[in-house]
N, C-alpha and C. Protein backbone atom coordinates (compact mmCIF):
# COMPACT_ATOMS: atom_id res chain seq x y z
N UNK A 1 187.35 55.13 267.15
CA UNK A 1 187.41 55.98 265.98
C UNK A 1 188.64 56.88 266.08
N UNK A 2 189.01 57.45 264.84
CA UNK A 2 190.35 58.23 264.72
C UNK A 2 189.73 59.40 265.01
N UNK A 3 190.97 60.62 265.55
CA UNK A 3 190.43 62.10 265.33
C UNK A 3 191.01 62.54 264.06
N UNK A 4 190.10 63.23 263.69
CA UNK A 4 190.64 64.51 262.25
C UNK A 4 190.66 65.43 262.74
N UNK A 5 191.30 67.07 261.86
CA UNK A 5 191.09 67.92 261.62
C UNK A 5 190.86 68.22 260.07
N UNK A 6 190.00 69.39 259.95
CA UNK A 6 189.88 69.30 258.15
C UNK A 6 189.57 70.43 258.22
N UNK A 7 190.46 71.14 257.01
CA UNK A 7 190.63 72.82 256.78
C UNK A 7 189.85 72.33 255.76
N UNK A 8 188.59 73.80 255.88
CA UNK A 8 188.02 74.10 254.31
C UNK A 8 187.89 75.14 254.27
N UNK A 9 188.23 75.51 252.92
CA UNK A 9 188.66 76.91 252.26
C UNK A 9 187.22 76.72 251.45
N UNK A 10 186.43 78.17 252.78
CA UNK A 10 184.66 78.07 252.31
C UNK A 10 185.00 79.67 252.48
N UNK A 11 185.36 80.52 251.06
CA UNK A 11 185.57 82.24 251.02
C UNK A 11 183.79 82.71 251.30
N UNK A 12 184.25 83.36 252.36
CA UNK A 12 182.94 84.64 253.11
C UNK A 12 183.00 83.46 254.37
N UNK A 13 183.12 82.70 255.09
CA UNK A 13 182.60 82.23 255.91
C UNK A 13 182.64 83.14 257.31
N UNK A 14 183.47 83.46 257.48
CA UNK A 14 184.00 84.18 258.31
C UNK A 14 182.94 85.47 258.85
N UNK A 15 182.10 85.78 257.57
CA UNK A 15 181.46 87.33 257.68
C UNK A 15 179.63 86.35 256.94
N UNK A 16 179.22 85.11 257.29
CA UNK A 16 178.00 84.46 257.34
C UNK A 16 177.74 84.79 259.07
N UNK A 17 176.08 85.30 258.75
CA UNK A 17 175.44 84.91 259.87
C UNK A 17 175.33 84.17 260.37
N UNK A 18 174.64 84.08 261.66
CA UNK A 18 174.00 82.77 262.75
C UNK A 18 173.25 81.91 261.97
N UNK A 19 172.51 82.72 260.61
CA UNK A 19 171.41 81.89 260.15
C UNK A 19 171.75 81.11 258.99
N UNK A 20 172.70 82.23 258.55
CA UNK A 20 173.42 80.74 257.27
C UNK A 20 174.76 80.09 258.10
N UNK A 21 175.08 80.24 259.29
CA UNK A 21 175.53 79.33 260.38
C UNK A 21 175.21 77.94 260.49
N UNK A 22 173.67 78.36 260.77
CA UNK A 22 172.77 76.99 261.52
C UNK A 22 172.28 76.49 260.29
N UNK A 23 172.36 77.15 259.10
CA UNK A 23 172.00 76.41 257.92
C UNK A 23 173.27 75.69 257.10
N UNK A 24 174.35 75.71 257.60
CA UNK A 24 175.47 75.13 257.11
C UNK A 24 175.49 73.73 258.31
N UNK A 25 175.23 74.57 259.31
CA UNK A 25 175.43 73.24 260.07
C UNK A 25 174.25 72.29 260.24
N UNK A 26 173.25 72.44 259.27
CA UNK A 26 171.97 71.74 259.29
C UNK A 26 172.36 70.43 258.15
N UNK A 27 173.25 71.46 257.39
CA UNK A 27 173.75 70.50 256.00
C UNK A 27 174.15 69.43 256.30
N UNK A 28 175.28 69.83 257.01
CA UNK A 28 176.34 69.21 257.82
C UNK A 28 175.93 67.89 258.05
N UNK A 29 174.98 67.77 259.42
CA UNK A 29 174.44 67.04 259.94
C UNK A 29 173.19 65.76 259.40
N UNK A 30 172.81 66.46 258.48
CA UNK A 30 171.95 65.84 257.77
C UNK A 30 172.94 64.70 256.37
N UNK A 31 174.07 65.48 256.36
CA UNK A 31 175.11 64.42 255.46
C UNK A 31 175.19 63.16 256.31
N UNK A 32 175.89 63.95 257.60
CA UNK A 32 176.27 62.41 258.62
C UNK A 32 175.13 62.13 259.11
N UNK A 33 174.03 62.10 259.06
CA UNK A 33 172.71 61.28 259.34
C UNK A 33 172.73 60.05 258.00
N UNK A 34 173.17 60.71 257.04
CA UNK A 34 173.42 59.72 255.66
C UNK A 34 174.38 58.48 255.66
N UNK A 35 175.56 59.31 256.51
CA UNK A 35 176.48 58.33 256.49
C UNK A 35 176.57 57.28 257.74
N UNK A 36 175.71 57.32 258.51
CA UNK A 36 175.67 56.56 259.64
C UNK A 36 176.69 56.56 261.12
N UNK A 37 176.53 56.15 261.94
CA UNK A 37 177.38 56.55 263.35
C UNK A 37 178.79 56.32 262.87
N UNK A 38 179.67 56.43 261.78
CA UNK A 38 181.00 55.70 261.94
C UNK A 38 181.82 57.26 261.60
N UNK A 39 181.35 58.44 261.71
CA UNK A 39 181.39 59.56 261.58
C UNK A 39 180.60 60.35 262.58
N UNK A 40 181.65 61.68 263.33
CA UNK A 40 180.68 62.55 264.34
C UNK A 40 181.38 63.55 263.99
N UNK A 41 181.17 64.67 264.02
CA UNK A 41 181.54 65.87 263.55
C UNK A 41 181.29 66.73 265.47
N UNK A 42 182.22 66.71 265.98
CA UNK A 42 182.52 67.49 267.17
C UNK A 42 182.24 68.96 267.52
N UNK A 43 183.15 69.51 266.71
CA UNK A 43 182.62 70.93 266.38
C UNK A 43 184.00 71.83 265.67
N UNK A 44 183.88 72.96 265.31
CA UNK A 44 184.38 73.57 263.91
C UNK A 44 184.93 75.30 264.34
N UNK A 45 186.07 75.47 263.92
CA UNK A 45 186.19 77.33 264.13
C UNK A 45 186.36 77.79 263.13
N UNK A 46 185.42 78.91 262.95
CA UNK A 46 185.53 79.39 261.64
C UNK A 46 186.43 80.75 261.73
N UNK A 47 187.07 80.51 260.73
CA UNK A 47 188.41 81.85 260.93
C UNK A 47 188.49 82.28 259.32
N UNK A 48 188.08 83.54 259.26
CA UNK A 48 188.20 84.35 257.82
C UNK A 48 187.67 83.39 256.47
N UNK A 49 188.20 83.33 255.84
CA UNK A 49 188.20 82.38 254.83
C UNK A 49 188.17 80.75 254.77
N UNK A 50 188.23 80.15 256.38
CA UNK A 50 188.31 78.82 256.52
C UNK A 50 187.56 78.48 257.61
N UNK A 51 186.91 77.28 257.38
CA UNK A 51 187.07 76.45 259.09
C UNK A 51 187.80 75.06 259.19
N UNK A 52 188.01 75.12 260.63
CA UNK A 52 188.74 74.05 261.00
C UNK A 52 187.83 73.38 262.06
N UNK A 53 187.45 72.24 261.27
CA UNK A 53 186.78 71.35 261.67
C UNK A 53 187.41 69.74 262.57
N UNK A 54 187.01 69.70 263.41
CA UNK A 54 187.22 68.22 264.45
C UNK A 54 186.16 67.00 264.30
N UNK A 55 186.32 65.88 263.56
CA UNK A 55 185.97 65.46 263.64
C UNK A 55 186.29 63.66 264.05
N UNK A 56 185.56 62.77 264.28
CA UNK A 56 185.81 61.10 264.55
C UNK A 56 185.34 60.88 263.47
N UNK A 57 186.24 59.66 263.37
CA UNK A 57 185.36 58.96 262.04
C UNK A 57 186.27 57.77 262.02
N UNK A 58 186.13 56.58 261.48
CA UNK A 58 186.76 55.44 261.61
C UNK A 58 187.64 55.25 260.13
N UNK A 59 187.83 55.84 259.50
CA UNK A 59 188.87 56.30 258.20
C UNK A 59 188.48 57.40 257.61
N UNK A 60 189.74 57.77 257.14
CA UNK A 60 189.82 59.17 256.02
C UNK A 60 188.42 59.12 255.05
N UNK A 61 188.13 58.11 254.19
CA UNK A 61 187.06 57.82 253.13
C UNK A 61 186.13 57.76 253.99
N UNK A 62 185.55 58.32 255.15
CA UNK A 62 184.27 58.46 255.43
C UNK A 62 184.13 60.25 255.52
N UNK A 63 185.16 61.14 256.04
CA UNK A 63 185.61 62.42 255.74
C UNK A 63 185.33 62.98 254.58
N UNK A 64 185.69 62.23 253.67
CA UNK A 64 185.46 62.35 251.84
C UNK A 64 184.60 62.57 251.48
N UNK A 65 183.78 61.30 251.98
CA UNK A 65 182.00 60.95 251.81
C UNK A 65 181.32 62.25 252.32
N UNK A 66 181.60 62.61 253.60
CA UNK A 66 180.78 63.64 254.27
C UNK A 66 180.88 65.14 253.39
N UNK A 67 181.94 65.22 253.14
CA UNK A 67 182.36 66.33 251.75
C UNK A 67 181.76 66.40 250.61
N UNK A 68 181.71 65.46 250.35
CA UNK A 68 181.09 65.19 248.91
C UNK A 68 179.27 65.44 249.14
N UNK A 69 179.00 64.85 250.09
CA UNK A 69 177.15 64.68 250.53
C UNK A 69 176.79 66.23 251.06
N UNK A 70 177.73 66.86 251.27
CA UNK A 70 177.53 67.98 252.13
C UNK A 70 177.88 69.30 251.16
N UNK A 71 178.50 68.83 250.18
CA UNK A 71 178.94 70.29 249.58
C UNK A 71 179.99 70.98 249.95
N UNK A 72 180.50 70.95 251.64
CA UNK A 72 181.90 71.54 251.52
C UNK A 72 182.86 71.17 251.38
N UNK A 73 183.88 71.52 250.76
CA UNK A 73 185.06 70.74 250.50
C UNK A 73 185.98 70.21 251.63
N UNK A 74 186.71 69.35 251.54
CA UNK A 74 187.70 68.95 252.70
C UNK A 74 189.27 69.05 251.75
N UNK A 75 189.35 70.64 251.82
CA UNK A 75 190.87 71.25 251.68
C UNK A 75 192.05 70.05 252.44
N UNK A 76 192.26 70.25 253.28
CA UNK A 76 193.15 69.29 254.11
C UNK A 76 192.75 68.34 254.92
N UNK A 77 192.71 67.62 255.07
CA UNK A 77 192.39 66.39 256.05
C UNK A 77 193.81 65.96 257.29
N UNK A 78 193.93 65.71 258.05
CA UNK A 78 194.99 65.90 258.86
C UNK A 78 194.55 64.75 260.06
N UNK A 79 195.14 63.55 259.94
CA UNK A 79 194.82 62.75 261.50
C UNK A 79 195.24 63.05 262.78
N UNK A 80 195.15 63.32 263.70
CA UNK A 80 195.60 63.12 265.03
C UNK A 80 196.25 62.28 265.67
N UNK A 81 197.14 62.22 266.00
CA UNK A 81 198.04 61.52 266.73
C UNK A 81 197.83 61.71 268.27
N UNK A 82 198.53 62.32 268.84
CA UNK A 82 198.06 63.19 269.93
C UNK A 82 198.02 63.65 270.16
N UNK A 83 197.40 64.19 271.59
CA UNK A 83 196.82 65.76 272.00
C UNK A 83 198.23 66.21 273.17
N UNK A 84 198.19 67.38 273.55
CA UNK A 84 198.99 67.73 274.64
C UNK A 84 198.35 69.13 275.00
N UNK A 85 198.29 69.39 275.98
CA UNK A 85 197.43 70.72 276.72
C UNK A 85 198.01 71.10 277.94
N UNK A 86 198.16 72.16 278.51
CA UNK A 86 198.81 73.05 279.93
C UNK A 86 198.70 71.63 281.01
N UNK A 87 198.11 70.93 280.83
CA UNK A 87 197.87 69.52 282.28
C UNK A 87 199.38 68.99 281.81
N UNK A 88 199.55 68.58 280.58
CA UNK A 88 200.78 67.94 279.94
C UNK A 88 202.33 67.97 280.93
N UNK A 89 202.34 69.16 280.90
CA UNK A 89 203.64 69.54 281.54
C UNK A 89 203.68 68.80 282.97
N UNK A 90 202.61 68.65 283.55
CA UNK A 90 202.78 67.93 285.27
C UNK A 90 202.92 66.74 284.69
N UNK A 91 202.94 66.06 283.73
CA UNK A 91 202.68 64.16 284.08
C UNK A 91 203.97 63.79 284.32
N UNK A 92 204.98 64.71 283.92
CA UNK A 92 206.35 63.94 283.44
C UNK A 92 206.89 64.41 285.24
């Protein structure tokens, strides 16, 4: 499967409780229970007005799907190419 990232511009998120937290992420989950294993939703940072979400999924149009079944929008969608992290610098 490919990695995503996907900005959604969800205004107040930032200042939601734990409980409409776990109730967003109940949504969430219950979409990709809909859409079957070809989609996993990793996990998400929510920053002011947005989150930025990580997810697998085996094309963009399953991302869509999960948006659409779920109610939040997918502002940007963004594939991954690759990663690089502080280990990076020793390989070379």
């Amino acid at each position: 499967m490919k990695k995503y990232v996907i900005e959604r511009e969800l205004p107040g998120v930032g200042a939601m409780s734990e409980a409409d937290l776990c109730g967003a992420a109940r949504t969430s989950n219950a979409a990709l229970v809909d859409l079957g294993p070809g989609i996993q939703w990793q996990h998400s940072y929510v920053a002011g007005d947005k989150t930025f979400c990580v997810y697998l999924a085996e094309h963009e149009d399953a991302i869509r799907e999960h948006a659409e079944k779920s109610g939040f929008p997918a502002t940007r969608i963004t594939e991954i190419g690759r990663m690089i992290d502080p280990t990076t610098a020793k390989s070379a």
